[in-house]
C-alpha atoms as a PDB file:
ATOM      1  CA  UNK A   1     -65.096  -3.765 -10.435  1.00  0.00           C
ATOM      2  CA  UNK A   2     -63.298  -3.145  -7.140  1.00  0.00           C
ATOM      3  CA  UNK A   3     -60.680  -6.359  -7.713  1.00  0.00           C
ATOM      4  CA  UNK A   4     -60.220  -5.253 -11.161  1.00  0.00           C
ATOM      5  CA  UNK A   5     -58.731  -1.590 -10.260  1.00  0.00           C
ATOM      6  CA  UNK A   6     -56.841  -3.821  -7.220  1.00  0.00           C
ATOM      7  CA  UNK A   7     -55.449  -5.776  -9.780  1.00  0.00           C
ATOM      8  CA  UNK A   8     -54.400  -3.134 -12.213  1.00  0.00           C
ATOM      9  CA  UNK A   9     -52.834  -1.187  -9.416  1.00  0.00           C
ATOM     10  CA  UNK A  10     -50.691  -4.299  -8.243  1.00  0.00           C
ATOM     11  CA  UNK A  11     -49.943  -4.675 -11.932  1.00  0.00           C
ATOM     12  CA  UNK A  12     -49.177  -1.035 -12.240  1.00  0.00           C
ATOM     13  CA  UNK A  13     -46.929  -0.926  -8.977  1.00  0.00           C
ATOM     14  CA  UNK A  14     -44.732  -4.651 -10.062  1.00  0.00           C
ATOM     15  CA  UNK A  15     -44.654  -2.892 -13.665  1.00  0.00           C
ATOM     16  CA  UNK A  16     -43.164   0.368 -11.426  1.00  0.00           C
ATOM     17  CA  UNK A  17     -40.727  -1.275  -9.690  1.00  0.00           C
ATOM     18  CA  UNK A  18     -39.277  -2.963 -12.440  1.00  0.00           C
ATOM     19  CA  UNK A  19     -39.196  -0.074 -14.693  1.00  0.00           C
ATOM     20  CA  UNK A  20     -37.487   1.922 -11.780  1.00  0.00           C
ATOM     21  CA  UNK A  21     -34.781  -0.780 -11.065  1.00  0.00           C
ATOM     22  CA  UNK A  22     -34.056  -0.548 -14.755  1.00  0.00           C
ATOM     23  CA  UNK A  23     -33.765   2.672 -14.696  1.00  0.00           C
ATOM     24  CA  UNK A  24     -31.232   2.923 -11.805  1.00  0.00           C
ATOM     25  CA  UNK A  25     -28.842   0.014 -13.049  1.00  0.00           C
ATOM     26  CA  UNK A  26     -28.737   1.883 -16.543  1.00  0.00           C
ATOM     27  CA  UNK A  27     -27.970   5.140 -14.948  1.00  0.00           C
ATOM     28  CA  UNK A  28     -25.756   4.449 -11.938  1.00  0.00           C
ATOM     29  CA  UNK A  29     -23.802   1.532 -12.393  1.00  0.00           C
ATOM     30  CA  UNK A  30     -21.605   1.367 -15.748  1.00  0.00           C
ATOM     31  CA  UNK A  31     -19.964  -2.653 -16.818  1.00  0.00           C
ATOM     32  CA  UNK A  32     -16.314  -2.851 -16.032  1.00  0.00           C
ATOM     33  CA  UNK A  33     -14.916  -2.985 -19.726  1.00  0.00           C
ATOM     34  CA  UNK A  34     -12.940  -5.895 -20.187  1.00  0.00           C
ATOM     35  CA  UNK A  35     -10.915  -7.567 -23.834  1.00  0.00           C
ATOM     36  CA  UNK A  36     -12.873 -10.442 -24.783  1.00  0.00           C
ATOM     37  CA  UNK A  37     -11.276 -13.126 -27.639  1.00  0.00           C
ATOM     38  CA  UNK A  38     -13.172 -15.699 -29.036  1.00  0.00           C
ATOM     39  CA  UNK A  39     -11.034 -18.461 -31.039  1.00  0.00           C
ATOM     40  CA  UNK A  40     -13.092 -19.116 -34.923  1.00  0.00           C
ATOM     41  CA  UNK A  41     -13.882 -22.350 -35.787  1.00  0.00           C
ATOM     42  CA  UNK A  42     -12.661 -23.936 -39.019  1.00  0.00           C
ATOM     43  CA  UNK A  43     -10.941 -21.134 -39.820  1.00  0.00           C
ATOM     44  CA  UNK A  44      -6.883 -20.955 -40.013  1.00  0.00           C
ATOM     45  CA  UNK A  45      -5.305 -17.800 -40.483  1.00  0.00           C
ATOM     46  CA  UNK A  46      -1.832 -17.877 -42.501  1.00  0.00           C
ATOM     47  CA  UNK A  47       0.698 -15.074 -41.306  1.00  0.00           C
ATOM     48  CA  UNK A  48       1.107 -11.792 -42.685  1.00  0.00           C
ATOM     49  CA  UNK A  49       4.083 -10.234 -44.118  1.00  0.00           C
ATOM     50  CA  UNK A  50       4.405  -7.660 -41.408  1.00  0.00           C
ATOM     51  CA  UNK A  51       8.735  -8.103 -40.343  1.00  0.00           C
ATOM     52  CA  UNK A  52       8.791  -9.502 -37.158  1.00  0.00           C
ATOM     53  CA  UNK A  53      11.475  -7.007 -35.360  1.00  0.00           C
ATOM     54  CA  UNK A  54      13.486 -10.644 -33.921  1.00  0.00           C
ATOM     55  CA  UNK A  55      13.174 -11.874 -37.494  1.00  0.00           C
ATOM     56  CA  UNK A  56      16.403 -11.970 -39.571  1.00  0.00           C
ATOM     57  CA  UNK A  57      16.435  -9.768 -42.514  1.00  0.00           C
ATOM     58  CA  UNK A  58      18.001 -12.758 -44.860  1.00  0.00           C
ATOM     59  CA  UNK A  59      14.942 -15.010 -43.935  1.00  0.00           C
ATOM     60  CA  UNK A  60      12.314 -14.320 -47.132  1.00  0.00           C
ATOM     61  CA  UNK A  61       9.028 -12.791 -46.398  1.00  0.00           C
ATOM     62  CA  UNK A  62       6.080 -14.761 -44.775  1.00  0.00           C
ATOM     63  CA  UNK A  63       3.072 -14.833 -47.216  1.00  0.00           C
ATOM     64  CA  UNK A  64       0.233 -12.642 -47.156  1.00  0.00           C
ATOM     65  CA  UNK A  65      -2.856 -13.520 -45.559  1.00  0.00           C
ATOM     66  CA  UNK A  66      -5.237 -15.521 -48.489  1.00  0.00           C
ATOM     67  CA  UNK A  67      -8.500 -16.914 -47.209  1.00  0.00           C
ATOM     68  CA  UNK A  68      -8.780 -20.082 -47.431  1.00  0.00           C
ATOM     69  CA  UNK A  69     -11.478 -21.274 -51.116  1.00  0.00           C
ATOM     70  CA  UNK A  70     -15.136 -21.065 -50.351  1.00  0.00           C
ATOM     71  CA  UNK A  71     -17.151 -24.060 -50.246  1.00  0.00           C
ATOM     72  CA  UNK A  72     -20.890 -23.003 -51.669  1.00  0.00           C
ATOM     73  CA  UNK A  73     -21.986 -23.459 -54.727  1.00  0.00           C
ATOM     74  CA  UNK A  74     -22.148 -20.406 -56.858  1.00  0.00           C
END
């Protein structure tokens, strides 16, 4: 019986630790926010329609974004 409490204290105390480390990182130390972009696969966007303010005004309008057909079965 003795080396079972020893063990479950040394598991308690590692289990402590840990917990407590946790604990501190969440509370004390908050991630530097930073932008992240990811590019899409397969995926090509067309441009909006929104005027471009170097655009000339005699140029016609760019298209509105369409996604592109789906491919499943429906």
């Amino acid at each position: 019986m003795p080396t079972l409490f020893r063990f479950l204290m040394i598991l308690g105390s590692i289990v402590g630790v840990v917990a407590g480390s946790l604990y501190v990182l969440a509370e004390y130390f908050q991630p530097e926010p930073k932008e992240i972009s990811k590019a899409l696969r397969n995926f090509k966007a067309h441009p909006t329609d929104e005027p471009d303010a170097t655009a000339s005004t005699d140029a016609p309008a760019a298209p509105a974004f369409t996604a592109p057909p789906s491919h499943r079965a429906q």
